[in-house]
PDB file of N, CA and C in Angstrom:
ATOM      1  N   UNK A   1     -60.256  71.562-134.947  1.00  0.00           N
ATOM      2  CA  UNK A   1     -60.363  70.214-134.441  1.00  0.00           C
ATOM      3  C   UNK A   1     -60.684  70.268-132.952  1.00  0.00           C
ATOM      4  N   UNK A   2     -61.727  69.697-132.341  1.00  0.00           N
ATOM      5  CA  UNK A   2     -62.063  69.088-131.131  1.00  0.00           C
ATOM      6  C   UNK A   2     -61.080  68.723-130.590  1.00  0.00           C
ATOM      7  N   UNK A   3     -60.778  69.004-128.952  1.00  0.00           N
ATOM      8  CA  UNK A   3     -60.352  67.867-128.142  1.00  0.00           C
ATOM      9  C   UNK A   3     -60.685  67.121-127.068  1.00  0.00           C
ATOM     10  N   UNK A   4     -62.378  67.395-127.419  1.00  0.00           N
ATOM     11  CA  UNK A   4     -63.546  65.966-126.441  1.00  0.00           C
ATOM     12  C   UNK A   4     -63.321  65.147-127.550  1.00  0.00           C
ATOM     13  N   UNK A   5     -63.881  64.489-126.433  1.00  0.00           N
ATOM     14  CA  UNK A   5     -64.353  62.845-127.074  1.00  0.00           C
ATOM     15  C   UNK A   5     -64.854  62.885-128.069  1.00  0.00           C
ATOM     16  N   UNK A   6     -63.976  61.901-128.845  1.00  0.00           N
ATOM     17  CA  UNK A   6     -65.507  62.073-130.719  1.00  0.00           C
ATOM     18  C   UNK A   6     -66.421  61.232-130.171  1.00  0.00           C
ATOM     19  N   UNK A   7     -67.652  61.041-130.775  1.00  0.00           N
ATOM     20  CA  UNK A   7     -69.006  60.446-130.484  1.00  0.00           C
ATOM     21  C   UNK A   7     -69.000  59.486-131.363  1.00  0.00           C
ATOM     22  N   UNK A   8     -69.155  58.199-130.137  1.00  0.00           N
ATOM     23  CA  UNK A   8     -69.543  56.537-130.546  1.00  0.00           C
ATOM     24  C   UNK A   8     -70.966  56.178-130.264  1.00  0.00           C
ATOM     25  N   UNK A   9     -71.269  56.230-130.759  1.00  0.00           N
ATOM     26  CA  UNK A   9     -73.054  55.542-130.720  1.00  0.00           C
ATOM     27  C   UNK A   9     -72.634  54.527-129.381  1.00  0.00           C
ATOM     28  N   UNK A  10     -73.597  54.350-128.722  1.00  0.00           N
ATOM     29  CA  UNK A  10     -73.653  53.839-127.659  1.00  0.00           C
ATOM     30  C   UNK A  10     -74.967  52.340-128.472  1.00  0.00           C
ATOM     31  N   UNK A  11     -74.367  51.536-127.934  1.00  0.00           N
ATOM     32  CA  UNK A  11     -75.797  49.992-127.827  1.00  0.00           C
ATOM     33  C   UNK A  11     -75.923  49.664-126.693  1.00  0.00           C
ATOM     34  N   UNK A  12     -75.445  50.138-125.621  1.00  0.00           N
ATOM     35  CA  UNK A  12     -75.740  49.528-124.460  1.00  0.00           C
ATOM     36  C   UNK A  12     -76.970  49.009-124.297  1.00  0.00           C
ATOM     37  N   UNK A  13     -77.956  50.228-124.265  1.00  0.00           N
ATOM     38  CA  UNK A  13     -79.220  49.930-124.429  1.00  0.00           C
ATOM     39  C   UNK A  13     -79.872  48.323-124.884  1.00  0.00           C
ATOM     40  N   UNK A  14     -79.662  48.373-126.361  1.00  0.00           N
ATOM     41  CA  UNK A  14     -80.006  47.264-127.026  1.00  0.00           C
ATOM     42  C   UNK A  14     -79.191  45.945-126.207  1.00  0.00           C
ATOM     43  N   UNK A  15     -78.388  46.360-125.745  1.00  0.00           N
ATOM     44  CA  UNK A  15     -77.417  44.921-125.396  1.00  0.00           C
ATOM     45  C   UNK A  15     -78.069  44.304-124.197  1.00  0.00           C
ATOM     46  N   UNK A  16     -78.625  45.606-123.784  1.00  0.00           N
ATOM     47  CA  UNK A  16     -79.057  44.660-121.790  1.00  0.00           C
ATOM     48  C   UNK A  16     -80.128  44.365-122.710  1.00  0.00           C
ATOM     49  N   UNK A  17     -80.891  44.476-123.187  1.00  0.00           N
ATOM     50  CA  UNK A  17     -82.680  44.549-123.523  1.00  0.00           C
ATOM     51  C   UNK A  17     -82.422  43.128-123.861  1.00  0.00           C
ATOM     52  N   UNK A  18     -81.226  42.555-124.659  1.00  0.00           N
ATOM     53  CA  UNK A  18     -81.152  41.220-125.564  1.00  0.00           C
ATOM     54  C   UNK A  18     -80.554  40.394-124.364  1.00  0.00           C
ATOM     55  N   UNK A  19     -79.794  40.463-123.642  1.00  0.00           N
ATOM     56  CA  UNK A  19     -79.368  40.221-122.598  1.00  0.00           C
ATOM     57  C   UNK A  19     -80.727  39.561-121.643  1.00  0.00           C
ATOM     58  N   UNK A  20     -81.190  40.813-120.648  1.00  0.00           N
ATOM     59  CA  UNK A  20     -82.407  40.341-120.436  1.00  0.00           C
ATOM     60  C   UNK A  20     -83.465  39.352-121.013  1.00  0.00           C
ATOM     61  N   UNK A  21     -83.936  39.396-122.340  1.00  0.00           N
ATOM     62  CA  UNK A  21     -84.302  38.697-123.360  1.00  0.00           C
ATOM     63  C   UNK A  21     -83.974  37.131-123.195  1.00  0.00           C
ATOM     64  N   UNK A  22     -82.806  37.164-122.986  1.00  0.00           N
ATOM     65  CA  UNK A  22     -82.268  35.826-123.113  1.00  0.00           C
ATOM     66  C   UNK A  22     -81.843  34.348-122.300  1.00  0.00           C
ATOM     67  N   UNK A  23     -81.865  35.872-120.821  1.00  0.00           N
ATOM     68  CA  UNK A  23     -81.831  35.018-119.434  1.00  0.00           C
ATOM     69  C   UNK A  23     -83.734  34.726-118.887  1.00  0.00           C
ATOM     70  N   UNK A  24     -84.902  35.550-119.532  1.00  0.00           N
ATOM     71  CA  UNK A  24     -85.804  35.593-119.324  1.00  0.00           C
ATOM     72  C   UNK A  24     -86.567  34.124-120.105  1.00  0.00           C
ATOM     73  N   UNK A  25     -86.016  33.998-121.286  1.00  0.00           N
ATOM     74  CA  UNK A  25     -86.457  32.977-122.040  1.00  0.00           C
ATOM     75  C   UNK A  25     -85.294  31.723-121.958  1.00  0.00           C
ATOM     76  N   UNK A  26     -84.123  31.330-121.034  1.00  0.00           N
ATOM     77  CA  UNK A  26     -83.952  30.057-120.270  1.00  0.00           C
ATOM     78  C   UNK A  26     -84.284  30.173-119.222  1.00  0.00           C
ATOM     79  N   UNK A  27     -84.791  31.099-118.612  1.00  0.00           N
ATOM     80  CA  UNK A  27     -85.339  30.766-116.981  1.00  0.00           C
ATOM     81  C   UNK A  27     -86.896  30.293-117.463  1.00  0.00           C
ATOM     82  N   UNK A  28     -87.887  30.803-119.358  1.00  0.00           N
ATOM     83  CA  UNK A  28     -88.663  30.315-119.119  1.00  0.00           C
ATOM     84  C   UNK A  28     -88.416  28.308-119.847  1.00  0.00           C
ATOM     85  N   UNK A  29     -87.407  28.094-119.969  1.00  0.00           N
ATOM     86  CA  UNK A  29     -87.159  27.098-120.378  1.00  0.00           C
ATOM     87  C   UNK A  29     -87.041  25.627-119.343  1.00  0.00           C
ATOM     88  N   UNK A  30     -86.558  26.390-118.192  1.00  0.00           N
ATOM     89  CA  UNK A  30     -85.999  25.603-117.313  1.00  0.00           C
ATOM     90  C   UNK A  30     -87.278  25.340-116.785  1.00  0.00           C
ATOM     91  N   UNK A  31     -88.114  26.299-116.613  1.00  0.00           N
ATOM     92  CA  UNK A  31     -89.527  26.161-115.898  1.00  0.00           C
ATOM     93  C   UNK A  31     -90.543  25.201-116.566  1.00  0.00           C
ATOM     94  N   UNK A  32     -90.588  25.262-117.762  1.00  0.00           N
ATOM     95  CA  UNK A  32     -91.033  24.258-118.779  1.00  0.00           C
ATOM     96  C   UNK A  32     -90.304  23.144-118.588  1.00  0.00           C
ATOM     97  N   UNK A  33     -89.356  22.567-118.598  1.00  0.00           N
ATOM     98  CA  UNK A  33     -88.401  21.639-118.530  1.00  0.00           C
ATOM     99  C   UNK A  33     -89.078  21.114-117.278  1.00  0.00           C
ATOM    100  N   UNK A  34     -89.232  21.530-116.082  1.00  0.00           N
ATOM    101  CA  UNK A  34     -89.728  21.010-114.953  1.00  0.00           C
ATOM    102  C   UNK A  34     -90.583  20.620-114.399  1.00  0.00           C
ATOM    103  N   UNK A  35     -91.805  21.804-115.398  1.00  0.00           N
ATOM    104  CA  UNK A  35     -93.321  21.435-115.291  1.00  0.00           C
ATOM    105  C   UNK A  35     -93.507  19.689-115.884  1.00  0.00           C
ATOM    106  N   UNK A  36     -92.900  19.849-117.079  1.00  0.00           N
ATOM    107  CA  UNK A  36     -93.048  18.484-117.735  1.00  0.00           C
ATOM    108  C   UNK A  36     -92.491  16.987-117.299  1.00  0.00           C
ATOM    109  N   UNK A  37     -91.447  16.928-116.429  1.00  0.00           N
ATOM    110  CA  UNK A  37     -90.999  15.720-115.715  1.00  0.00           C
ATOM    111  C   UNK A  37     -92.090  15.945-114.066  1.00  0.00           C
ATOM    112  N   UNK A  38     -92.159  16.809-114.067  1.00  0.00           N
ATOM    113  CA  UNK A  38     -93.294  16.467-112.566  1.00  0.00           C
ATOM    114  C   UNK A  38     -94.467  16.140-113.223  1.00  0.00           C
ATOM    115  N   UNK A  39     -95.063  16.567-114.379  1.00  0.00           N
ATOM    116  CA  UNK A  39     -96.257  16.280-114.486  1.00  0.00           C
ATOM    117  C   UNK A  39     -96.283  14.457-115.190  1.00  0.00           C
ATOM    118  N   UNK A  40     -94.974  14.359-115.937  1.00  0.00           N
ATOM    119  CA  UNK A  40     -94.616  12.506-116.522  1.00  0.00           C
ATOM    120  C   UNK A  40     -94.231  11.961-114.754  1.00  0.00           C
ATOM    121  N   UNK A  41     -94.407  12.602-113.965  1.00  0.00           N
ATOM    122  CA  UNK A  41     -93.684  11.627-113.114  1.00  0.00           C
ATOM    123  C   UNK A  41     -94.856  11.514-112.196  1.00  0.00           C
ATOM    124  N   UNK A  42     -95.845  12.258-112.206  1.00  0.00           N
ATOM    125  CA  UNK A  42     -97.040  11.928-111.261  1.00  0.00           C
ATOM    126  C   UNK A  42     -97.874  11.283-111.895  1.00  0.00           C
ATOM    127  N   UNK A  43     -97.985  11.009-113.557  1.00  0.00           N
ATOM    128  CA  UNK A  43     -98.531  10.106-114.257  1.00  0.00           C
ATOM    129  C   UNK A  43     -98.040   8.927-114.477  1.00  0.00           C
ATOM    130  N   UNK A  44     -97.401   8.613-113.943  1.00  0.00           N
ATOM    131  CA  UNK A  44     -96.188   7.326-113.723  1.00  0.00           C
ATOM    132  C   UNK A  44     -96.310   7.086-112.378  1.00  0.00           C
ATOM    133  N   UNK A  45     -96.297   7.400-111.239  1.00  0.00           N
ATOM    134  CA  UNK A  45     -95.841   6.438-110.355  1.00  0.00           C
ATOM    135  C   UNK A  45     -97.378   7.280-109.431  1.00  0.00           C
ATOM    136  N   UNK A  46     -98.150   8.002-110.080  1.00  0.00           N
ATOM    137  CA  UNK A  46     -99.568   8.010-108.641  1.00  0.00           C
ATOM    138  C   UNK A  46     -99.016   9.951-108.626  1.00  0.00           C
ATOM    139  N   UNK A  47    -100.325   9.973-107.556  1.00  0.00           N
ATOM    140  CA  UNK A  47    -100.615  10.941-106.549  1.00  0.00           C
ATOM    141  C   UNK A  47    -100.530  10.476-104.985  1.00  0.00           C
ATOM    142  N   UNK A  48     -99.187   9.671-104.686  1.00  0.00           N
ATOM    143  CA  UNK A  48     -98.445   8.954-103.651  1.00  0.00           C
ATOM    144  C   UNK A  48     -97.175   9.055-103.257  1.00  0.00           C
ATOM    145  N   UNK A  49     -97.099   9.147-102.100  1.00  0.00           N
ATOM    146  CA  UNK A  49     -95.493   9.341-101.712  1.00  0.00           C
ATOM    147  C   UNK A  49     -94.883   7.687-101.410  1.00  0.00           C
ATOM    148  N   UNK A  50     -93.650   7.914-102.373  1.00  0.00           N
ATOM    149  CA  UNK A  50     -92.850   6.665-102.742  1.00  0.00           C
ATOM    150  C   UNK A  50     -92.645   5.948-100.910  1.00  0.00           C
ATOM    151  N   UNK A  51     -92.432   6.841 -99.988  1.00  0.00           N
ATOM    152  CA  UNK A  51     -91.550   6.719 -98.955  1.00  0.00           C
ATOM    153  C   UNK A  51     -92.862   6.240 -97.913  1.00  0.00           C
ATOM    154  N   UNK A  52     -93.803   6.910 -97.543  1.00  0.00           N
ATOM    155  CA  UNK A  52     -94.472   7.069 -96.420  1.00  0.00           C
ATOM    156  C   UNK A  52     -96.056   6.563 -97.121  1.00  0.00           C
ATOM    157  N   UNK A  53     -96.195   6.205 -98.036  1.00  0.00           N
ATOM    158  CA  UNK A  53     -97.315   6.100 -98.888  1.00  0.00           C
ATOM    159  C   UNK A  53     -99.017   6.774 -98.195  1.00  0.00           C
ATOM    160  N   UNK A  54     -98.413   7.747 -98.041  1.00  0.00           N
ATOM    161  CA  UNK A  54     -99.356   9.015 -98.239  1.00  0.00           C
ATOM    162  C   UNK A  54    -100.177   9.722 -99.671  1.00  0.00           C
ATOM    163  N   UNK A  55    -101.260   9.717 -99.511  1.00  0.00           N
ATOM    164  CA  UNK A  55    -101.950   9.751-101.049  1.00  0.00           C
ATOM    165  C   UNK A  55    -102.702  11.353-100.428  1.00  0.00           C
ATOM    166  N   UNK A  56    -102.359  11.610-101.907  1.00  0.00           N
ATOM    167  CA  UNK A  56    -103.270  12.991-102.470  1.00  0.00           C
ATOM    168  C   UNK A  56    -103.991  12.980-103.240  1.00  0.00           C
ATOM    169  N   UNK A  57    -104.876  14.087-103.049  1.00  0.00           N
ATOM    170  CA  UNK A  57    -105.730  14.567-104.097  1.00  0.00           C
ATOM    171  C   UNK A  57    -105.529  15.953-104.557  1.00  0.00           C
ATOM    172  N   UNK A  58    -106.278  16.374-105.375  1.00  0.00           N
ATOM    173  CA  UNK A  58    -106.049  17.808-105.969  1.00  0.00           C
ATOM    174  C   UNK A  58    -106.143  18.924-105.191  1.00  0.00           C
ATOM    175  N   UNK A  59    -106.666  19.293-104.184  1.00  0.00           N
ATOM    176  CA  UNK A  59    -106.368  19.831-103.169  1.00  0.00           C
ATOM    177  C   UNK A  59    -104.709  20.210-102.247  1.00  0.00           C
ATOM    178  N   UNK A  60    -104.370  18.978-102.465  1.00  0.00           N
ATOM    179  CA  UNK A  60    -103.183  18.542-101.730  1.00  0.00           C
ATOM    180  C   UNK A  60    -101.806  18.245-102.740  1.00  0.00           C
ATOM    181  N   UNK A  61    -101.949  18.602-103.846  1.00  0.00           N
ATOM    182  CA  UNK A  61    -100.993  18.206-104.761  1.00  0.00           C
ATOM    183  C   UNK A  61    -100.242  18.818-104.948  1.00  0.00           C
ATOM    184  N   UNK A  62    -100.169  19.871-104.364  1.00  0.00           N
ATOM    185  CA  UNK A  62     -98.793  20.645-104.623  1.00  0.00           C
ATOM    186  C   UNK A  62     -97.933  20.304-102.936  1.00  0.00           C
ATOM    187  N   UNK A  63     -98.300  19.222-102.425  1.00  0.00           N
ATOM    188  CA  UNK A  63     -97.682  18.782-101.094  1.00  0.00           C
ATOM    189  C   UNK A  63     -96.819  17.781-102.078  1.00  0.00           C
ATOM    190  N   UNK A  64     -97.169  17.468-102.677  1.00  0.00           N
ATOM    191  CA  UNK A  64     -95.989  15.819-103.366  1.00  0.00           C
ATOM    192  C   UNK A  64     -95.287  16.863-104.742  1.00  0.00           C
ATOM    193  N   UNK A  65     -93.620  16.180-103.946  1.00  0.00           N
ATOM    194  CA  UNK A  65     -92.765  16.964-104.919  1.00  0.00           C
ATOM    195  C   UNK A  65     -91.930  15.928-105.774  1.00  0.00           C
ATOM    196  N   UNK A  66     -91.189  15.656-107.000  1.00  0.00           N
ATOM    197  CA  UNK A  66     -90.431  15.126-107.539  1.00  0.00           C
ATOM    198  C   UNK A  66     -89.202  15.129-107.491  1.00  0.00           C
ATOM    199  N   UNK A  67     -88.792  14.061-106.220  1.00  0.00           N
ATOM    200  CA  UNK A  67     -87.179  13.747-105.783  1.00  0.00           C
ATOM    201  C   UNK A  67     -86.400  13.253-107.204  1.00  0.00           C
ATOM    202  N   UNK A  68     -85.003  14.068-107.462  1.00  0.00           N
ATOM    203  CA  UNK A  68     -84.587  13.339-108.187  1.00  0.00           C
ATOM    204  C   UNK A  68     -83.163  12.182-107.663  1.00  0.00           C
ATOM    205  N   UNK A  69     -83.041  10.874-107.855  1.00  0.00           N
ATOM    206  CA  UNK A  69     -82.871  10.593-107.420  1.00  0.00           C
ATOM    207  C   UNK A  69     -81.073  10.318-107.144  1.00  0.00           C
ATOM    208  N   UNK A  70     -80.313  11.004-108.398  1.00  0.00           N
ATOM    209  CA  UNK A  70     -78.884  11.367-108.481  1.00  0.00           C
ATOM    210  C   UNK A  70     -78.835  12.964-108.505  1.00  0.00           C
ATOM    211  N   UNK A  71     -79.488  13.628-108.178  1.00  0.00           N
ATOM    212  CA  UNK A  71     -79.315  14.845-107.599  1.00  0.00           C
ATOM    213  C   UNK A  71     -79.282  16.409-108.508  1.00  0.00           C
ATOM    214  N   UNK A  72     -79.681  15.729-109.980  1.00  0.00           N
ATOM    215  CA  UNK A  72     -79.205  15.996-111.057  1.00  0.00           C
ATOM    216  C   UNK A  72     -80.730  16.611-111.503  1.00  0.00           C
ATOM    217  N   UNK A  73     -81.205  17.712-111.071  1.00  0.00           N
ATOM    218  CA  UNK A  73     -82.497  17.910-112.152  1.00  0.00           C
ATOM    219  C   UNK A  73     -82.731  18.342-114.137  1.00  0.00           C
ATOM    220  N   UNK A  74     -81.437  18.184-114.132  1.00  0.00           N
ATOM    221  CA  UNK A  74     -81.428  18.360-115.231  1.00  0.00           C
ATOM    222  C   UNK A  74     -81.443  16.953-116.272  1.00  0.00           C
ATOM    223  N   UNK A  75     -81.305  15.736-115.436  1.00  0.00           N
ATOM    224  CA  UNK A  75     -81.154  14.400-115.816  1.00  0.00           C
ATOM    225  C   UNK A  75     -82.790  13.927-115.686  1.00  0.00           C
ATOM    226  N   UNK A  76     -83.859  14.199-116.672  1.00  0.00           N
ATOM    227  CA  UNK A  76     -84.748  13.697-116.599  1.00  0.00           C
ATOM    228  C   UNK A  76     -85.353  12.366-117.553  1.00  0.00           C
ATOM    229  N   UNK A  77     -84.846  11.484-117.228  1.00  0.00           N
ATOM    230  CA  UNK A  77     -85.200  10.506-118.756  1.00  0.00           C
ATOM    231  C   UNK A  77     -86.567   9.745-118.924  1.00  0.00           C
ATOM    232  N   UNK A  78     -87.287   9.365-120.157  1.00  0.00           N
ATOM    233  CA  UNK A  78     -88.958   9.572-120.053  1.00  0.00           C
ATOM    234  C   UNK A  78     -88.765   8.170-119.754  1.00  0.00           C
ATOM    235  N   UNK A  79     -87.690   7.414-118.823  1.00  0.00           N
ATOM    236  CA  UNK A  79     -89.076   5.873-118.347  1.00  0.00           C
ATOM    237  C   UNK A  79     -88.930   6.703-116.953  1.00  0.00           C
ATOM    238  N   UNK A  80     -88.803   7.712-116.459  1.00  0.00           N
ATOM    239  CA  UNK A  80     -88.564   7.893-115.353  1.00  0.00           C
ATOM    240  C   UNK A  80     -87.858   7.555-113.981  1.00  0.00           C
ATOM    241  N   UNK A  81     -86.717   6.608-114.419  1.00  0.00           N
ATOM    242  CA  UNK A  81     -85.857   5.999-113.392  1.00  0.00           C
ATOM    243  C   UNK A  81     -85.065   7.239-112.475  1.00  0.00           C
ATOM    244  N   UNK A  82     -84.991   8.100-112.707  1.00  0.00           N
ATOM    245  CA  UNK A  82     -84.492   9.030-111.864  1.00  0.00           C
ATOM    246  C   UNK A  82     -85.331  10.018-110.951  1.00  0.00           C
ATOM    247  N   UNK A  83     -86.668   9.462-110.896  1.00  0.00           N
ATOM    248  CA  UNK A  83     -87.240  10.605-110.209  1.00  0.00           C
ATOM    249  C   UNK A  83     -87.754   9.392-109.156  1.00  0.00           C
ATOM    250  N   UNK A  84     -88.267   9.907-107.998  1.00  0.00           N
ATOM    251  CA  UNK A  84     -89.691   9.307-107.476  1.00  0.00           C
ATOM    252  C   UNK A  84     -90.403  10.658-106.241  1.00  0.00           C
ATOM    253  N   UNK A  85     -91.660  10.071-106.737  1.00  0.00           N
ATOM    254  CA  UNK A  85     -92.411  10.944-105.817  1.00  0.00           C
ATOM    255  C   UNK A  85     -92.710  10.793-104.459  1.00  0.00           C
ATOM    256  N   UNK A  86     -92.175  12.566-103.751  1.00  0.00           N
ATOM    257  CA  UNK A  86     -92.059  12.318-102.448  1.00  0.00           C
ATOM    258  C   UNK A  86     -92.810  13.551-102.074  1.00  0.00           C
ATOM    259  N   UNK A  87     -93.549  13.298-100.777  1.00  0.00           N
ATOM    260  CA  UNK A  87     -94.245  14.688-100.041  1.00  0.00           C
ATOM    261  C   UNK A  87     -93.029  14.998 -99.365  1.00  0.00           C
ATOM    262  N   UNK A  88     -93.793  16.254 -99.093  1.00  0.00           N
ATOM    263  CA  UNK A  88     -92.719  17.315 -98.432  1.00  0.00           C
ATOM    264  C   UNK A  88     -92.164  17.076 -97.203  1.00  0.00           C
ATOM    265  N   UNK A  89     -92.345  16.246 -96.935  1.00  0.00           N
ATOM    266  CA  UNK A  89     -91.934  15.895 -95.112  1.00  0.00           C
ATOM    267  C   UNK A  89     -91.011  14.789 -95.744  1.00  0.00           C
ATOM    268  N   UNK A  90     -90.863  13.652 -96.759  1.00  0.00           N
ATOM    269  CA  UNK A  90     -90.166  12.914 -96.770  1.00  0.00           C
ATOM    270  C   UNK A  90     -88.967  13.262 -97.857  1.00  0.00           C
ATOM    271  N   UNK A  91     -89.399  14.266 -98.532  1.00  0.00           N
ATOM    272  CA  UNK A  91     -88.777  14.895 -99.052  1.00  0.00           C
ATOM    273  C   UNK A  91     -87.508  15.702 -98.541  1.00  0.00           C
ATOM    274  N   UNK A  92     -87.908  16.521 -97.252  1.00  0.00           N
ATOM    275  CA  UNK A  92     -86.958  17.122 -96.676  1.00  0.00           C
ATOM    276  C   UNK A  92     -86.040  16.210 -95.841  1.00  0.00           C
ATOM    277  N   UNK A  93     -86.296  15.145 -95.465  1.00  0.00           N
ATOM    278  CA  UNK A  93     -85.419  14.003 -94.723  1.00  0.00           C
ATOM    279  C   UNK A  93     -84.613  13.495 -95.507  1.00  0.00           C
ATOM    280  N   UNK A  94     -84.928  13.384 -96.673  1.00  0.00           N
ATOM    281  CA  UNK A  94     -84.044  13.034 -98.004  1.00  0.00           C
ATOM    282  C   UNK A  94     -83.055  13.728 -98.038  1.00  0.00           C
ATOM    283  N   UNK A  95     -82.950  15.055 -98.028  1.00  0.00           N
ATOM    284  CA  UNK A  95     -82.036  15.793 -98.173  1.00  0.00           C
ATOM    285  C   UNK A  95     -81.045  16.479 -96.845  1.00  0.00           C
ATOM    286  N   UNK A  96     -82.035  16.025 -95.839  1.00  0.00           N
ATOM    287  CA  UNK A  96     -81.698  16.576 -94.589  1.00  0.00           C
ATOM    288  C   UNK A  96     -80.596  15.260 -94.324  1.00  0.00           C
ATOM    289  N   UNK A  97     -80.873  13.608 -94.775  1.00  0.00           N
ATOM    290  CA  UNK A  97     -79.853  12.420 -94.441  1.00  0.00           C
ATOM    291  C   UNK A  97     -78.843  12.985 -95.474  1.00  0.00           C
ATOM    292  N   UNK A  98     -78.001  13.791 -96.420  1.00  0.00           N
ATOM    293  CA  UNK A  98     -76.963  13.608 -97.336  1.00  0.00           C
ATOM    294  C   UNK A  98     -76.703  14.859 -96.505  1.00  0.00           C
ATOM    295  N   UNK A  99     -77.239  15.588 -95.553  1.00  0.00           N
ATOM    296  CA  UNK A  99     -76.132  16.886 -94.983  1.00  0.00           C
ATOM    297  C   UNK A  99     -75.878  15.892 -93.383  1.00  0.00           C
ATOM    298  N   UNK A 100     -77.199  15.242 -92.826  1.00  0.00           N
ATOM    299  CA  UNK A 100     -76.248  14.305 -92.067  1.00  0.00           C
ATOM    300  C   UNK A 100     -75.103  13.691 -91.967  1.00  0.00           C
ATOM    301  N   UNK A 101     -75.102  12.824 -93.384  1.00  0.00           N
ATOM    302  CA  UNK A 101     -73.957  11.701 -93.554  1.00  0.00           C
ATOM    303  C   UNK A 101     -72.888  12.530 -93.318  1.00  0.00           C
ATOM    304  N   UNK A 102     -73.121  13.725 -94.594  1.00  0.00           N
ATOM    305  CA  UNK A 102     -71.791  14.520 -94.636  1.00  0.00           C
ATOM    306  C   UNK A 102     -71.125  15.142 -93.432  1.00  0.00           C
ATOM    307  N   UNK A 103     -71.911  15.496 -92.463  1.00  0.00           N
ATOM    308  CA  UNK A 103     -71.589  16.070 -91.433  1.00  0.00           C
ATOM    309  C   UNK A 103     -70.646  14.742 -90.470  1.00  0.00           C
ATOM    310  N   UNK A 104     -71.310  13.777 -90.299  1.00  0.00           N
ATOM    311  CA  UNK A 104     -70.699  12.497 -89.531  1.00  0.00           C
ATOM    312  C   UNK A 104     -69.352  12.102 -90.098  1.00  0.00           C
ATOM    313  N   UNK A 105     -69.478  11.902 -91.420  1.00  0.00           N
ATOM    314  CA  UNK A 105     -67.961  11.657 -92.043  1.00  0.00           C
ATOM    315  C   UNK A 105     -66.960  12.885 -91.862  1.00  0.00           C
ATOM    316  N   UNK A 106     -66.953  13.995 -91.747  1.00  0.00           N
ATOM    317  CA  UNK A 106     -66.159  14.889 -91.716  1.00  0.00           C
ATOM    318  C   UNK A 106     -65.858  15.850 -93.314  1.00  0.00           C
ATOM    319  N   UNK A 107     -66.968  15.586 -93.925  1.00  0.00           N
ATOM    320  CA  UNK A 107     -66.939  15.936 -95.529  1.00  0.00           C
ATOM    321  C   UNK A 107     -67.541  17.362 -95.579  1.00  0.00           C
ATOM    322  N   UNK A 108     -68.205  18.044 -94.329  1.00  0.00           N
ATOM    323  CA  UNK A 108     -69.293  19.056 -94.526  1.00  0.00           C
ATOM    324  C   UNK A 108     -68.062  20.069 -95.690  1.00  0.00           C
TER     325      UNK A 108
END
């Protein structure tokens, strides 16, 4: 009788591979998920920024981004009440006023 280790088949292998597998296909989910409310939401409200009404064209379209508007990108509903479209400059003020507020109230 032995006194090494008896031999267990190892799956590690297989386990990351499915693993990997699985975080690869919801990261490609989420990406799909996102393509599709920016693309319902620029067919809904323009190639225009809600805020500064700045207009694009195809050239310029990856300057206008889809604000959501409870903070929630996972809350996309198809009449689109939670999104509106904002360029990147009004976009970042958006987010730059909720670390303001927070900062003024004492909430940071």
């Amino acid at each position: 009788m032995s006194r090494g280790r008896s031999f267990v088949p190892s799956h590690r292998g297989a386990d990351k591979k499915r693993a990997a597998r699985t975080v690869r296909e919801a990261l490609d989910a989420v990406a799909a998920r996102r393509r599709g409310y920016r693309e319902r939401s620029l067919a809904m409200y323009g190639w225009i920024c809600a805020r500064c009404a700045r207009e694009f064209d195809a050239a310029t379209l990856h300057l206008l981004t889809v604000h959501h508007r409870d903070g929630n990108h996972d809350y996309n509903p198809a009449d689109g009440s939670n999104w509106e479209n904002l360029c990147v400059d009004c976009h970042e003020a958006e987010h730059s006023k909720e670390i303001l507020a927070d900062y003024l109230s004492g909430d940071e």
